[in-house]
N, C-alpha and C. Protein backbone atom coordinates (compact mmCIF):
# COMPACT_ATOMS: atom_id res chain seq x y z
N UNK A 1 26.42 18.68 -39.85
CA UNK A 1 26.84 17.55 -39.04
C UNK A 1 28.19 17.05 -39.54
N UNK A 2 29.21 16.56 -38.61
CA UNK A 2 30.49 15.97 -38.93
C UNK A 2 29.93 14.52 -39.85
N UNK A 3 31.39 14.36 -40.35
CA UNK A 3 31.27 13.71 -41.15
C UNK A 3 32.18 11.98 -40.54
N UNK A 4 32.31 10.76 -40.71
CA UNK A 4 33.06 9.77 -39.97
C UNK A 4 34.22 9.92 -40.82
N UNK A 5 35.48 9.74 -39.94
CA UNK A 5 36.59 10.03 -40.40
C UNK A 5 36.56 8.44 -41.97
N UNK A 6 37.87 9.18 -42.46
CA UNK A 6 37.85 8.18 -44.09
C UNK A 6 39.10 7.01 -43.92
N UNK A 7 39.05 6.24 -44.78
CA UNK A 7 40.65 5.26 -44.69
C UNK A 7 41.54 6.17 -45.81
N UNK A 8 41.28 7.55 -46.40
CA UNK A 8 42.36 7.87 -47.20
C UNK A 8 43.76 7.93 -46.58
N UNK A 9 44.80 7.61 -47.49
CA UNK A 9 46.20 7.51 -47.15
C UNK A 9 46.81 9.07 -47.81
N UNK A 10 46.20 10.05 -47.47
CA UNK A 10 46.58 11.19 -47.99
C UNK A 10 46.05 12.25 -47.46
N UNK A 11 47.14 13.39 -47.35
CA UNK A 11 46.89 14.64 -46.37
C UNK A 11 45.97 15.45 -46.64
N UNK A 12 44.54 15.31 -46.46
CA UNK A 12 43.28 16.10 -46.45
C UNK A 12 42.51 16.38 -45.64
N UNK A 13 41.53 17.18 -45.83
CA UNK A 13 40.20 17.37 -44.73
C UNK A 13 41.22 18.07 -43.75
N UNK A 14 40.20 18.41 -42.43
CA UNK A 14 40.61 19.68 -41.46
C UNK A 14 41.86 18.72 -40.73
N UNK A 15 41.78 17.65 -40.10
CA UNK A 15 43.25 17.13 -39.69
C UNK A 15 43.51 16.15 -39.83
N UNK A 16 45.13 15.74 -40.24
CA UNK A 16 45.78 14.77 -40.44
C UNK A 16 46.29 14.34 -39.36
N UNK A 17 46.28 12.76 -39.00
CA UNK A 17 46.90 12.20 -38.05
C UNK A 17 47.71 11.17 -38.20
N UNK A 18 48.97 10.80 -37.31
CA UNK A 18 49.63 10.49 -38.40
C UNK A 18 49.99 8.85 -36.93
N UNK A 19 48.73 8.82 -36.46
CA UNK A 19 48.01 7.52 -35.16
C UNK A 19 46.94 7.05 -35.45
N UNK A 20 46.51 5.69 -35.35
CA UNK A 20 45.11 5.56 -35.12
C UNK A 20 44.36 6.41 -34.11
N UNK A 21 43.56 6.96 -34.54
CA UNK A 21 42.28 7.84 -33.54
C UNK A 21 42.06 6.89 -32.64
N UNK A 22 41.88 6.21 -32.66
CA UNK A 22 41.30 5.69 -31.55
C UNK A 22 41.69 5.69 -29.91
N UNK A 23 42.95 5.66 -30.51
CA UNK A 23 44.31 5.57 -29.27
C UNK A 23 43.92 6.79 -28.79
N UNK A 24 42.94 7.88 -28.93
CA UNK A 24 43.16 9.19 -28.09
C UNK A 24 41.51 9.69 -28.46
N UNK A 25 41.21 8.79 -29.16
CA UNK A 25 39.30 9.79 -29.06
C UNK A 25 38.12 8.20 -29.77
N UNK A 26 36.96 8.92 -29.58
CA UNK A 26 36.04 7.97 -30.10
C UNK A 26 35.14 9.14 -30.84
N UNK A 27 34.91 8.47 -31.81
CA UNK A 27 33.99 8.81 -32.88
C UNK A 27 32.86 9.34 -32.65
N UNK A 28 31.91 10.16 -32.34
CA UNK A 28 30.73 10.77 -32.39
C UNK A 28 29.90 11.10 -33.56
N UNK A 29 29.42 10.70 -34.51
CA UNK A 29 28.81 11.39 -35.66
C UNK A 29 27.73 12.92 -34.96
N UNK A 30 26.74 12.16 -34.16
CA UNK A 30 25.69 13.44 -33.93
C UNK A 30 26.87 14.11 -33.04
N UNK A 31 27.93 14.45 -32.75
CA UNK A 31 28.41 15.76 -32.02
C UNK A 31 28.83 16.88 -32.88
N UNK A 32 28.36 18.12 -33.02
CA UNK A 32 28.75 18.57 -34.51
C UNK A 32 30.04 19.57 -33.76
N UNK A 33 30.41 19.52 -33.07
CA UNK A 33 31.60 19.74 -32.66
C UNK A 33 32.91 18.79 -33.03
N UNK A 34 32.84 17.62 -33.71
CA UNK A 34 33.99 17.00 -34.12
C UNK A 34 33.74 17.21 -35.19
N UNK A 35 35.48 17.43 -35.60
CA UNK A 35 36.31 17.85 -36.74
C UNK A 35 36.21 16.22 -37.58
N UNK A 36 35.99 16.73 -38.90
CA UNK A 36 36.64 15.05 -39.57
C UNK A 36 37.76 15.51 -40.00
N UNK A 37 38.42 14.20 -40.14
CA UNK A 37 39.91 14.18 -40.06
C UNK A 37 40.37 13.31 -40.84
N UNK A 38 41.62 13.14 -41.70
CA UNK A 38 41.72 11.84 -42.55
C UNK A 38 43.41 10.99 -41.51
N UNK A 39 42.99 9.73 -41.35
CA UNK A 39 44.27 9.06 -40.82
C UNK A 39 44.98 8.77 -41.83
N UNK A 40 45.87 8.68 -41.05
CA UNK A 40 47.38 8.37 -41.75
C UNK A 40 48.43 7.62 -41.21
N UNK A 41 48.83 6.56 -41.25
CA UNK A 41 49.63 5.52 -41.62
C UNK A 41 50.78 5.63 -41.46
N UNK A 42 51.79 6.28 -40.70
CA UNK A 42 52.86 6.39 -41.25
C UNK A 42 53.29 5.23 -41.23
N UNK A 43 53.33 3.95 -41.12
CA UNK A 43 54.13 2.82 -41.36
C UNK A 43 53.78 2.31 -42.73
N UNK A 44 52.86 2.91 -43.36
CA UNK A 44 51.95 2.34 -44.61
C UNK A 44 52.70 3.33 -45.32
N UNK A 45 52.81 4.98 -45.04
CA UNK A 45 53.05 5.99 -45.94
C UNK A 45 54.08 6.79 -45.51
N UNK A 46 54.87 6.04 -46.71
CA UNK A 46 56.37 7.12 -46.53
C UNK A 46 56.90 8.49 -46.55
N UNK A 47 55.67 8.56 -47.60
CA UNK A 47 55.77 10.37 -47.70
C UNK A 47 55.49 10.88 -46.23
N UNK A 48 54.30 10.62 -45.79
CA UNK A 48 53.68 10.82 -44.37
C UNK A 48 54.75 10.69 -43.43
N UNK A 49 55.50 9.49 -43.67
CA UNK A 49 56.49 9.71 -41.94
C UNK A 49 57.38 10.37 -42.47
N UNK A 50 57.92 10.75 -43.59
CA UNK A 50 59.39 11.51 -43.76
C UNK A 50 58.41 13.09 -42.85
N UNK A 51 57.44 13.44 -43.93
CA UNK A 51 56.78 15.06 -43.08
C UNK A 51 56.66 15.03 -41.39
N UNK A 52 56.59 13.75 -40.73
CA UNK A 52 56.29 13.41 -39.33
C UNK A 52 57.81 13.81 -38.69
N UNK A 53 58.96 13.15 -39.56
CA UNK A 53 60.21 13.31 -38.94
C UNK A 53 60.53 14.78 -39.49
N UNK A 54 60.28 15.20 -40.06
CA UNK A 54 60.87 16.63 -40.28
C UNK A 54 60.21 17.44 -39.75
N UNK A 55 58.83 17.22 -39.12
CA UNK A 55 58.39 18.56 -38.00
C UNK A 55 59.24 17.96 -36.72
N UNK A 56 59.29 16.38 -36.55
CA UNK A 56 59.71 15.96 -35.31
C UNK A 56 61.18 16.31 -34.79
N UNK A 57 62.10 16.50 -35.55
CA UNK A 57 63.29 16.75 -35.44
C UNK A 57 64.12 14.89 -35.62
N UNK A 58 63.43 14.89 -36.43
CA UNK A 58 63.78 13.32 -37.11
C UNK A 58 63.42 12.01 -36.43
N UNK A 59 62.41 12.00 -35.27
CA UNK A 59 61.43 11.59 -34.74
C UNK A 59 60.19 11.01 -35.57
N UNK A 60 59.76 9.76 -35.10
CA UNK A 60 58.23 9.06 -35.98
C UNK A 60 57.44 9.77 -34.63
N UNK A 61 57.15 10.80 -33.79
CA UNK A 61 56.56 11.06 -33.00
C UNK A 61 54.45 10.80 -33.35
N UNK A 62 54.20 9.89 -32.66
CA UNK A 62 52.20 10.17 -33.11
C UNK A 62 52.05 10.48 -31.43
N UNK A 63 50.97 11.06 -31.90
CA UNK A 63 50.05 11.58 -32.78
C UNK A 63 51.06 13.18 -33.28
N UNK A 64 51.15 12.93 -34.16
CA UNK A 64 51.16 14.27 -34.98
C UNK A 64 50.67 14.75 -35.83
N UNK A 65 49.80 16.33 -35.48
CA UNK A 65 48.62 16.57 -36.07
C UNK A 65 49.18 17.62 -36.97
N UNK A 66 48.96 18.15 -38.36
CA UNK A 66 48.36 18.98 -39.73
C UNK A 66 47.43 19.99 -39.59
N UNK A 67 47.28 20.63 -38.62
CA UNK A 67 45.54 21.58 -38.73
C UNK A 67 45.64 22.84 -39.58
N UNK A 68 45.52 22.73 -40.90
CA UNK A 68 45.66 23.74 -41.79
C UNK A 68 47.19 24.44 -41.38
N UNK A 69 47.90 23.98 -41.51
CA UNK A 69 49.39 24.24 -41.64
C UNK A 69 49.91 24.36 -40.62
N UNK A 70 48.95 24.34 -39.15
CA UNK A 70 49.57 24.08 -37.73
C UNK A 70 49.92 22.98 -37.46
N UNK A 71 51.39 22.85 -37.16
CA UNK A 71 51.74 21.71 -37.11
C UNK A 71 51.59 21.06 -34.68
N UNK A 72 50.86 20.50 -34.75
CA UNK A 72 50.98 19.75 -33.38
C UNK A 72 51.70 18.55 -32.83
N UNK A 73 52.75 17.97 -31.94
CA UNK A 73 53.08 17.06 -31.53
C UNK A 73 52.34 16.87 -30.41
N UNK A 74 51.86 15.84 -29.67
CA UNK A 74 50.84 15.30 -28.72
C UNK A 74 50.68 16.35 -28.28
N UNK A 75 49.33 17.09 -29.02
CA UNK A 75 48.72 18.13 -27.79
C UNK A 75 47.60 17.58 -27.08
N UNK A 76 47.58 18.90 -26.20
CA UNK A 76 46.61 18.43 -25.18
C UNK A 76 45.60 19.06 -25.59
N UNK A 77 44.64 18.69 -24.89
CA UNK A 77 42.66 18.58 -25.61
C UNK A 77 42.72 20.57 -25.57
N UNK A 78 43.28 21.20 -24.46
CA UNK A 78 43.16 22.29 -24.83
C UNK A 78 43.57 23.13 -26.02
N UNK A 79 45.66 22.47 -26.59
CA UNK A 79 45.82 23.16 -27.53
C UNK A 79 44.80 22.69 -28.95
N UNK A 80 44.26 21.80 -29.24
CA UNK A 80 43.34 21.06 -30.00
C UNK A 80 42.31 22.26 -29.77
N UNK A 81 41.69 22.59 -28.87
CA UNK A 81 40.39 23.40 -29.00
C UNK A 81 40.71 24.89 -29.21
N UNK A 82 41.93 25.34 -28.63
CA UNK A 82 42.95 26.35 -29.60
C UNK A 82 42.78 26.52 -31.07
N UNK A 83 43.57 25.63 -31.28
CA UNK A 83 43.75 25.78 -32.70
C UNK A 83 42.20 25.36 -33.58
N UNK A 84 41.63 24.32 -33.32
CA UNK A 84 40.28 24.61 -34.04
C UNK A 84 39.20 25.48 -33.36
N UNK A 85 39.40 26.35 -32.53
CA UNK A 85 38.76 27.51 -32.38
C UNK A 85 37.30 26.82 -32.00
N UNK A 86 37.59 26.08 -30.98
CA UNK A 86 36.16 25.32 -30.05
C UNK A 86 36.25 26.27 -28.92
């Protein structure tokens, strides 16, 4: 079973986001089809938005997603089920 996403301020677990979740999904624990994910802050974490502007082309672009070294700018629910292979 998934796990509820964490308040860590650091790039772990299957994806990093660099938006509140909320703004684009809701939480399910019993769906064992959701990924946990750790948020991220970039207004809180500097390291985090400098990596945000350097995939962005010097852009704070969110949601920008981390999925094991795939880097995503607002994808859509399909490239998301792409890349985690749903």
């Amino acid at each position: 079973m998934a796990t509820a996403p964490t308040p860590l301020r650091t790039v772990a677990g299957n994806l990093c986001l660099g938006s509140a979740p909320d703004s684009w999904g809701i939480w399910f624990p019993e769906d064992e089809q959701q990924v946990p994910y750790t948020e991220i802050n970039i207004d809180e974490d500097e390291d985090a938005a400098r990596r945000v502007e350097q995939w962005n082309h010097g852009n704070r672009t969110i949601p920008t997603l981390d999925i094991a070294g795939t880097i995503l700018t607002n994808p859509s629910p399909a490239q998301l089920r792409q890349v985690l292979g749903l």
